[in-house]
N, C-alpha and C. Protein backbone atom coordinates (compact mmCIF):
# COMPACT_ATOMS: atom_id res chain seq x y z
N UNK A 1 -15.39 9.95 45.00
CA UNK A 1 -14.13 9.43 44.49
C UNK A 1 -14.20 9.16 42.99
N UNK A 2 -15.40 8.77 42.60
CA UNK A 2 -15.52 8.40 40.83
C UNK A 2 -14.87 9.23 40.04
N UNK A 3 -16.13 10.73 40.73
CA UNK A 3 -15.51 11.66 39.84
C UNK A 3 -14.03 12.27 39.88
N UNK A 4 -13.60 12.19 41.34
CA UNK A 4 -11.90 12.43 40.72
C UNK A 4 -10.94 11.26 39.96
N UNK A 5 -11.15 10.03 40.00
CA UNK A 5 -11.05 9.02 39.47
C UNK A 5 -11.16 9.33 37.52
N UNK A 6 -11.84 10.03 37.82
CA UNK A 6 -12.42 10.19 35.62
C UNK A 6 -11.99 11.55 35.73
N UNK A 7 -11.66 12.18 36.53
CA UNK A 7 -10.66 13.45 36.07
C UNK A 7 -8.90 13.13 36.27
N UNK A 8 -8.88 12.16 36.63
CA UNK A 8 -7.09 11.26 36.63
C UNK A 8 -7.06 10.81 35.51
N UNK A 9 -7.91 10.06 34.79
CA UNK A 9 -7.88 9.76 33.35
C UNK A 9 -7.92 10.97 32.23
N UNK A 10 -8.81 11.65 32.34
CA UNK A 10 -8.83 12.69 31.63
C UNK A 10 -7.57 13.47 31.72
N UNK A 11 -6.87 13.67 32.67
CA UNK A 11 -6.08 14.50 32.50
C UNK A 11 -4.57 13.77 32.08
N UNK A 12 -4.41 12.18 32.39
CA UNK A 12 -3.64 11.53 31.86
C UNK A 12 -3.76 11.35 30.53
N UNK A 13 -4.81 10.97 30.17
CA UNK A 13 -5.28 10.97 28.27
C UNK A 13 -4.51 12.20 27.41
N UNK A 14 -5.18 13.31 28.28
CA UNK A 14 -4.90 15.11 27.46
C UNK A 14 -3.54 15.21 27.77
N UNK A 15 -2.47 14.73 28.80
CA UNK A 15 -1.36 14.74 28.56
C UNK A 15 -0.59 13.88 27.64
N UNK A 16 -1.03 12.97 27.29
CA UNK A 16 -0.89 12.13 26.28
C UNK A 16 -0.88 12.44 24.97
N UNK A 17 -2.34 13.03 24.42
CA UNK A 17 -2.40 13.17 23.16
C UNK A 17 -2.20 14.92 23.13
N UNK A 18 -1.60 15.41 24.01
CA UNK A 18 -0.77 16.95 24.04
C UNK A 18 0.96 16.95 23.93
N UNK A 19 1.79 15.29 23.88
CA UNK A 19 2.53 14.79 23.99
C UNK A 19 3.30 15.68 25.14
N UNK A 20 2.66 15.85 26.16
CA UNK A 20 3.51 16.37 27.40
C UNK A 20 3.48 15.52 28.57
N UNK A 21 3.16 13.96 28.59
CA UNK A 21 2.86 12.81 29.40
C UNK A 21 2.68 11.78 28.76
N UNK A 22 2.69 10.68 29.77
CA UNK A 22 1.97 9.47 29.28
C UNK A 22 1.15 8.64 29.73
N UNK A 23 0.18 8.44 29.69
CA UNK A 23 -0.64 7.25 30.72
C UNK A 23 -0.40 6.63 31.85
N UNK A 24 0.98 5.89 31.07
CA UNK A 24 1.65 4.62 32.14
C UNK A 24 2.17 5.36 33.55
N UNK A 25 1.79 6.78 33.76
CA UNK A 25 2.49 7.64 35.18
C UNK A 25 1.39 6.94 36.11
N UNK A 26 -0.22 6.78 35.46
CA UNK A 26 -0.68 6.56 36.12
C UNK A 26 -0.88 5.14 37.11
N UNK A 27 -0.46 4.24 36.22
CA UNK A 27 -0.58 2.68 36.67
C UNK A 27 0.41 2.68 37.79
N UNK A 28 -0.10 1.77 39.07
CA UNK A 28 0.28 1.39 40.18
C UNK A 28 1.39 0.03 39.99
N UNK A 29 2.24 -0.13 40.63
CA UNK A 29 3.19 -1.10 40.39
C UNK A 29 2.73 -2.56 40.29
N UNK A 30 1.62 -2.59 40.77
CA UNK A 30 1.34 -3.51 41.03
C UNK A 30 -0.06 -4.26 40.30
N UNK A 31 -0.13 -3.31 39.57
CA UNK A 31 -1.14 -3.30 37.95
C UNK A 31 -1.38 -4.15 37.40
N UNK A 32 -2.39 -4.74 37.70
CA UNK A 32 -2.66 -6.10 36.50
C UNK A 32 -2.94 -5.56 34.87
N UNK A 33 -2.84 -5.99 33.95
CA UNK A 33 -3.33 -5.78 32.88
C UNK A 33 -3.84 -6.99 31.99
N UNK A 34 -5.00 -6.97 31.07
CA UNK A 34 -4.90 -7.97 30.24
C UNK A 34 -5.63 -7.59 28.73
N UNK A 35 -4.91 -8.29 27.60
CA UNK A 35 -5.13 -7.27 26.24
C UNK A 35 -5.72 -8.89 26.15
N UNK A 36 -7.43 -8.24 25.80
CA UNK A 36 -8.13 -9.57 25.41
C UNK A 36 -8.11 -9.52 23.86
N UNK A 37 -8.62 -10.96 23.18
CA UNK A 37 -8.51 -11.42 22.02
C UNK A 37 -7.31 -12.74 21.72
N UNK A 38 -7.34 -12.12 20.79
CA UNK A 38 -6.02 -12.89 19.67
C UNK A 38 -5.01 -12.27 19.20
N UNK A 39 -4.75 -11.24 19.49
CA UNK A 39 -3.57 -10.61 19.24
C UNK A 39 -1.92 -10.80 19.87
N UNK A 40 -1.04 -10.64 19.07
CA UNK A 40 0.21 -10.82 18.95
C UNK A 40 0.78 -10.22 20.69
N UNK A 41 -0.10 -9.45 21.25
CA UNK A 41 -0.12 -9.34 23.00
C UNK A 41 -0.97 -9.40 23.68
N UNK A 42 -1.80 -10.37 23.59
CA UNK A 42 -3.09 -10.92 24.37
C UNK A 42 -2.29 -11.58 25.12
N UNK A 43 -2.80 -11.04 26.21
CA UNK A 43 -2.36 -12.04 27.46
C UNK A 43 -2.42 -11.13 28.71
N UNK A 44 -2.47 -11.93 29.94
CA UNK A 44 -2.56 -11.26 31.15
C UNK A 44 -1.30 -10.74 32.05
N UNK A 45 -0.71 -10.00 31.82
CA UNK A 45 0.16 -9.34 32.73
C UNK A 45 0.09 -9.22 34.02
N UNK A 46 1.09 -9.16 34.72
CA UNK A 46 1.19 -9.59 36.38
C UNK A 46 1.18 -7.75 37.22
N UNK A 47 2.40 -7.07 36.39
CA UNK A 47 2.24 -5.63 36.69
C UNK A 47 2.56 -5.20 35.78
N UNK A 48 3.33 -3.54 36.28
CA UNK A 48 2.91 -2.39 35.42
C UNK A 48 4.65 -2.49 34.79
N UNK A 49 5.07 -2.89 35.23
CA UNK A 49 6.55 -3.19 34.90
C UNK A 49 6.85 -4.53 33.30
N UNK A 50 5.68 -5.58 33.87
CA UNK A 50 6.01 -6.52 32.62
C UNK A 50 4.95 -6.04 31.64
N UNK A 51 4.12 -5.29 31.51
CA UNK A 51 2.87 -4.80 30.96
C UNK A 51 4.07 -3.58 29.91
N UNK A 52 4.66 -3.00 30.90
CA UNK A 52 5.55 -1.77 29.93
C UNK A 52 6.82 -2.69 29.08
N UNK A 53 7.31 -3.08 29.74
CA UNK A 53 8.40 -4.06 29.00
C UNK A 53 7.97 -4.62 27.83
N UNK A 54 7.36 -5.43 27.93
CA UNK A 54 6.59 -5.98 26.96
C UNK A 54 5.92 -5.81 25.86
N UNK A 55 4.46 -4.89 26.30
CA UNK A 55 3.93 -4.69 25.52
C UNK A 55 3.87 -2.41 25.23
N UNK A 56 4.23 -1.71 26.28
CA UNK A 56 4.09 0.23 25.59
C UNK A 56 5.54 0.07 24.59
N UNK A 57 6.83 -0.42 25.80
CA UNK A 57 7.84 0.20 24.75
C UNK A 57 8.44 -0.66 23.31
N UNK A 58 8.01 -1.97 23.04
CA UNK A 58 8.19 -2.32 21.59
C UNK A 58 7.35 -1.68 20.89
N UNK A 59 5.78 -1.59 21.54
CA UNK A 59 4.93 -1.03 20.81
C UNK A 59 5.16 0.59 20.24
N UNK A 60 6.10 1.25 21.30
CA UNK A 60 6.49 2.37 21.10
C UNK A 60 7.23 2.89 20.12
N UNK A 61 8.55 1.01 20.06
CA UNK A 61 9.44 1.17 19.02
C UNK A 61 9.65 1.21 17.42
N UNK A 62 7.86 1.01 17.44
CA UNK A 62 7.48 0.67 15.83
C UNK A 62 6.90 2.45 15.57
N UNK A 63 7.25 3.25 16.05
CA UNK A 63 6.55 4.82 15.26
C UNK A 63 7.57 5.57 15.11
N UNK A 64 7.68 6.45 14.47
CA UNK A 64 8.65 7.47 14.05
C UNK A 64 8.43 8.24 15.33
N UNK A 65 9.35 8.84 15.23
CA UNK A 65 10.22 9.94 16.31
C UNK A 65 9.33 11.01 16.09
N UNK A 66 8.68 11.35 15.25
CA UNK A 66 8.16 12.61 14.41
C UNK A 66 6.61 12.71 14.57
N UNK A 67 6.31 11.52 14.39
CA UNK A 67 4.67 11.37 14.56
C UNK A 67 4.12 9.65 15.52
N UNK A 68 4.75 9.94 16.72
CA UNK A 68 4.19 8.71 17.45
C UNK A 68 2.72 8.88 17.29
N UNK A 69 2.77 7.32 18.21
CA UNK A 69 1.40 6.94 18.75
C UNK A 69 1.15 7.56 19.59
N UNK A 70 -0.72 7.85 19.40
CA UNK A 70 -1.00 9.10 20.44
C UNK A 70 -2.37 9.15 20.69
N UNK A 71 -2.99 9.26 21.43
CA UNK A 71 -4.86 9.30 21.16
C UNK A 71 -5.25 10.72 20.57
N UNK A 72 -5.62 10.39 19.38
CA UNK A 72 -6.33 11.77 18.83
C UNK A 72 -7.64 12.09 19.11
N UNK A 73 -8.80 11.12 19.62
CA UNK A 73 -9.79 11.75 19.61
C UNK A 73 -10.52 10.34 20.87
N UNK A 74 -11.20 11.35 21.77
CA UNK A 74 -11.58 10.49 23.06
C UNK A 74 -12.77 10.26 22.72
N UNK A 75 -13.29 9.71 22.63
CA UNK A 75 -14.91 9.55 22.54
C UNK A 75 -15.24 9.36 23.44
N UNK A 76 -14.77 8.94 24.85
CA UNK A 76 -15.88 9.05 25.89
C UNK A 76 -15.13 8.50 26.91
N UNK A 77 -15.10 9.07 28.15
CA UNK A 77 -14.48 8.36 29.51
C UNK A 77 -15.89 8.16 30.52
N UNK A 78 -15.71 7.55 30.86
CA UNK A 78 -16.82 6.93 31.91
C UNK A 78 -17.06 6.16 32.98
N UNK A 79 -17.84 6.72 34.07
CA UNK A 79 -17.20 5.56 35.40
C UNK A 79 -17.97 5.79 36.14
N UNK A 80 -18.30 4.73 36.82
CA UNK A 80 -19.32 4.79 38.17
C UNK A 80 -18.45 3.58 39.01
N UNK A 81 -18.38 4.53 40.33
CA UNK A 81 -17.87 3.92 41.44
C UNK A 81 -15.87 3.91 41.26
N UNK A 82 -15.29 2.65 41.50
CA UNK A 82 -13.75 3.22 41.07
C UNK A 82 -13.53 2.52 39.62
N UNK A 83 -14.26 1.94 38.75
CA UNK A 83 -14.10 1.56 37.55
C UNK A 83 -14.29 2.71 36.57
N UNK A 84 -13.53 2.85 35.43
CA UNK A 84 -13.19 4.04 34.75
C UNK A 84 -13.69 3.50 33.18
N UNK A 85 -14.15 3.56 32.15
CA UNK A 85 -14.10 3.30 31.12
C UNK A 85 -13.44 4.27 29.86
N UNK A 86 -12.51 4.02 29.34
CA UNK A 86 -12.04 5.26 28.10
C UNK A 86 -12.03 4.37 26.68
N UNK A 87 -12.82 5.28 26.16
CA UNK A 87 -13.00 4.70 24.67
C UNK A 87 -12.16 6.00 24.01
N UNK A 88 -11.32 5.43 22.82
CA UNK A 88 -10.72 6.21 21.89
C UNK A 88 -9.68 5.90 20.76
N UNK A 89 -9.99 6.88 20.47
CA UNK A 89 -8.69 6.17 19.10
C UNK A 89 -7.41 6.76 19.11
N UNK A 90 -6.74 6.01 18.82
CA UNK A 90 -5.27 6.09 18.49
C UNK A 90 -4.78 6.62 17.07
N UNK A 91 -3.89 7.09 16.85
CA UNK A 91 -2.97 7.38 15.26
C UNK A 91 -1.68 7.69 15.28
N UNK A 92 -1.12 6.76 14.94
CA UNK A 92 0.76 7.61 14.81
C UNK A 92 1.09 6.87 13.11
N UNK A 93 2.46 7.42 12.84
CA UNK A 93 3.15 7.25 11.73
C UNK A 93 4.02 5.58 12.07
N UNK A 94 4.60 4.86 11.51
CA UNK A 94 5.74 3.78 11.65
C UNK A 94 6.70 4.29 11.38
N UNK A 95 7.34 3.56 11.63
CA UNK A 95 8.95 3.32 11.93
C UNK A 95 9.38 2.90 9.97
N UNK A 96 8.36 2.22 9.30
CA UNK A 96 8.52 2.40 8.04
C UNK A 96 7.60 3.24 7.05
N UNK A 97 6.95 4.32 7.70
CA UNK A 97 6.16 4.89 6.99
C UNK A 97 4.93 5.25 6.64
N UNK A 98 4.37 4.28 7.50
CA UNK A 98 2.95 4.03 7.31
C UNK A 98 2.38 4.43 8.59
N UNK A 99 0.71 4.47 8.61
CA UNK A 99 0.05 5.17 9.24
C UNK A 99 -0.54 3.44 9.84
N UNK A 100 -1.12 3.81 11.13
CA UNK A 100 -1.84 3.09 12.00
C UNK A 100 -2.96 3.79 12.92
N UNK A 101 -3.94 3.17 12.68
CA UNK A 101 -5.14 3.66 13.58
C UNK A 101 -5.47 2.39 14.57
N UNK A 102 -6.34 3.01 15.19
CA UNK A 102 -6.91 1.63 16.20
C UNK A 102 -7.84 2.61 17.29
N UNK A 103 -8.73 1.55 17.20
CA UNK A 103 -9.88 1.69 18.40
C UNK A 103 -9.72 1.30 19.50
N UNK A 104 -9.71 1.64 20.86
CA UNK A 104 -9.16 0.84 21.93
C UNK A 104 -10.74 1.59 22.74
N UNK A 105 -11.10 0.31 23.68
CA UNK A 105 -12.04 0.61 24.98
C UNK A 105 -10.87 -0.50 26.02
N UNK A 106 -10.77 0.67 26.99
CA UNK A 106 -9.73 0.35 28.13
C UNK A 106 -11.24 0.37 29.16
N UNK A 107 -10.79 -0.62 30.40
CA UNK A 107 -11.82 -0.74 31.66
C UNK A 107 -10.50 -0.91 32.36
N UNK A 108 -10.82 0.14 33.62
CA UNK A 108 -9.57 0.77 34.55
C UNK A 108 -10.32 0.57 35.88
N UNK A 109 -9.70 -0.13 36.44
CA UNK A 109 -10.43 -0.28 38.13
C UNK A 109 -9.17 0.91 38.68
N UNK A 110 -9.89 2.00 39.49
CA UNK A 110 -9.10 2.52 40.60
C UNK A 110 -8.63 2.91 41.61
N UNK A 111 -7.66 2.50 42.36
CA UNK A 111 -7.83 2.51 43.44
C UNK A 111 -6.75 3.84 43.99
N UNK A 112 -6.65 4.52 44.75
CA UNK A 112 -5.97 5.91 45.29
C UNK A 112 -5.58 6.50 44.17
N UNK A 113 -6.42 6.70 43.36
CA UNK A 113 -5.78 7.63 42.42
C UNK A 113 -4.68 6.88 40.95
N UNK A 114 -4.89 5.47 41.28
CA UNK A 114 -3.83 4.57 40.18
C UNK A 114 -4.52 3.57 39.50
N UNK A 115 -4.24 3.31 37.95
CA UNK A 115 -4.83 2.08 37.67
C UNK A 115 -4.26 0.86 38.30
N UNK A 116 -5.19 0.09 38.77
CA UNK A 116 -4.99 -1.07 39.66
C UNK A 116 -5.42 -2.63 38.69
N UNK A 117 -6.08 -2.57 37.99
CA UNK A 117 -6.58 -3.38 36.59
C UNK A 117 -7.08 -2.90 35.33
N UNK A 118 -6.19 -3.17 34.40
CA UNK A 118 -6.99 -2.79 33.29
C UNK A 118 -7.08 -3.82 32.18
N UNK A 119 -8.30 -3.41 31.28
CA UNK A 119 -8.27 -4.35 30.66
C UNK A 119 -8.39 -3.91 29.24
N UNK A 120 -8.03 -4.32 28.19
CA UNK A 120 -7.89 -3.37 26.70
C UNK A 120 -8.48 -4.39 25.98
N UNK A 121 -9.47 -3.72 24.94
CA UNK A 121 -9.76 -4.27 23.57
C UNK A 121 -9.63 -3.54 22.39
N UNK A 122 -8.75 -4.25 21.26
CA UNK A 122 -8.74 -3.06 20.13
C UNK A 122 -8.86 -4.15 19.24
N UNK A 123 -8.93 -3.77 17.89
CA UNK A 123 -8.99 -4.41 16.30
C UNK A 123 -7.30 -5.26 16.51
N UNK A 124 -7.35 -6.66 16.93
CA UNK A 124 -6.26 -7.00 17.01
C UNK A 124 -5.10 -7.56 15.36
N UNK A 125 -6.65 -7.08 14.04
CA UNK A 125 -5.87 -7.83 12.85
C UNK A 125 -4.56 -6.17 12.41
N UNK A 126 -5.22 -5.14 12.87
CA UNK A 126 -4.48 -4.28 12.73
C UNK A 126 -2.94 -4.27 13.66
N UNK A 127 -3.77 -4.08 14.81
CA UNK A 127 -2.29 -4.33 15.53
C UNK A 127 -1.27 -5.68 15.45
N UNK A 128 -1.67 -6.47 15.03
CA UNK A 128 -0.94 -7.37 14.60
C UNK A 128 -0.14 -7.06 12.97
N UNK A 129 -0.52 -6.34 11.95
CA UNK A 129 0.31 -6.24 11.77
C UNK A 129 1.01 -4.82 11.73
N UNK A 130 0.83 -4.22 12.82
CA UNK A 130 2.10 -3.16 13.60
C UNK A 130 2.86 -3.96 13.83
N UNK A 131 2.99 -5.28 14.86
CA UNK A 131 3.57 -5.88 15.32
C UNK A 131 4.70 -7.02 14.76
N UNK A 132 4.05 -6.78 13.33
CA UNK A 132 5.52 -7.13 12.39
C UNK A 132 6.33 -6.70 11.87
N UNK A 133 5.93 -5.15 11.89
CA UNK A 133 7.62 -4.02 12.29
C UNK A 133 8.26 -4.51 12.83
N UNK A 134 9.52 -4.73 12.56
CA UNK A 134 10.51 -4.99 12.78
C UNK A 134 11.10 -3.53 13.31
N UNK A 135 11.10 -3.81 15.35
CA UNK A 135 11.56 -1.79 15.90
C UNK A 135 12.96 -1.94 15.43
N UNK A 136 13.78 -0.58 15.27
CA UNK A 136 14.96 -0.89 15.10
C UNK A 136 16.12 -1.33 16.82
């Protein structure tokens, strides 16, 4: 099961940064999430519903139409048993112009094929200030 487990990620990631998908197909409704640190969306989410509300589509609303946010380069997915690990970076354009990077290591528990917990760490002084874009 691992290994189809880290080929559900992989192939959710490459639809992602091929902009022909998005991640969030994969999360189960019932999805915990929690963005550790200090950042402007640290906190533990209940599912995959207040996790998107909240924190993909404002976050979504701060990039240009032209050059979203996107993972450009995976450095490594990894997993033993149904826990998944994906390390990688991110890059899109803003909504005013500017460029944003970020490092993210996601830990994905899975269960039938869905993320069932995840948990995110990235450089929260950066994303914080993405997060003072003002989306339109």
């Amino acid at each position: 099961m691992a290994d189809n487990d880290l080929k559900i990620i992989e192939d959710a990631f490459k639809d992602w940064m091929d902009g022909t998908g998005y991640v969030s197909r994969i999360f189960a409704p019932h999805m915990t999430w929690e963005i550790v640190g200090r950042s402007a969306a640290s906190a533990k989410y209940a599912n995959a519903d207040e996790f998107i509300t909240k924190v993909l589509e404002p976050f979504g609303r701060r990039f240009s139409a032209t050059d979203p946010f996107r993972p450009v380069t995976i450095r490594g997915i990894y997993g033993d048993g149904p826990t998944v690990i994906a390390l990688w970076d991110g890059a899109g354009t803003t909504i005013v112009g500017t460029p944003y990077q970020n490092t993210y290591a996601w830990v994905l528990k899975m269960k039938d094929g869905l993320v069932v917990d995840g948990v995110a760490f990235y450089d929260s002084i950066a994303f914080n200030e993405l997060w003072e874009i003002a989306p339109a």
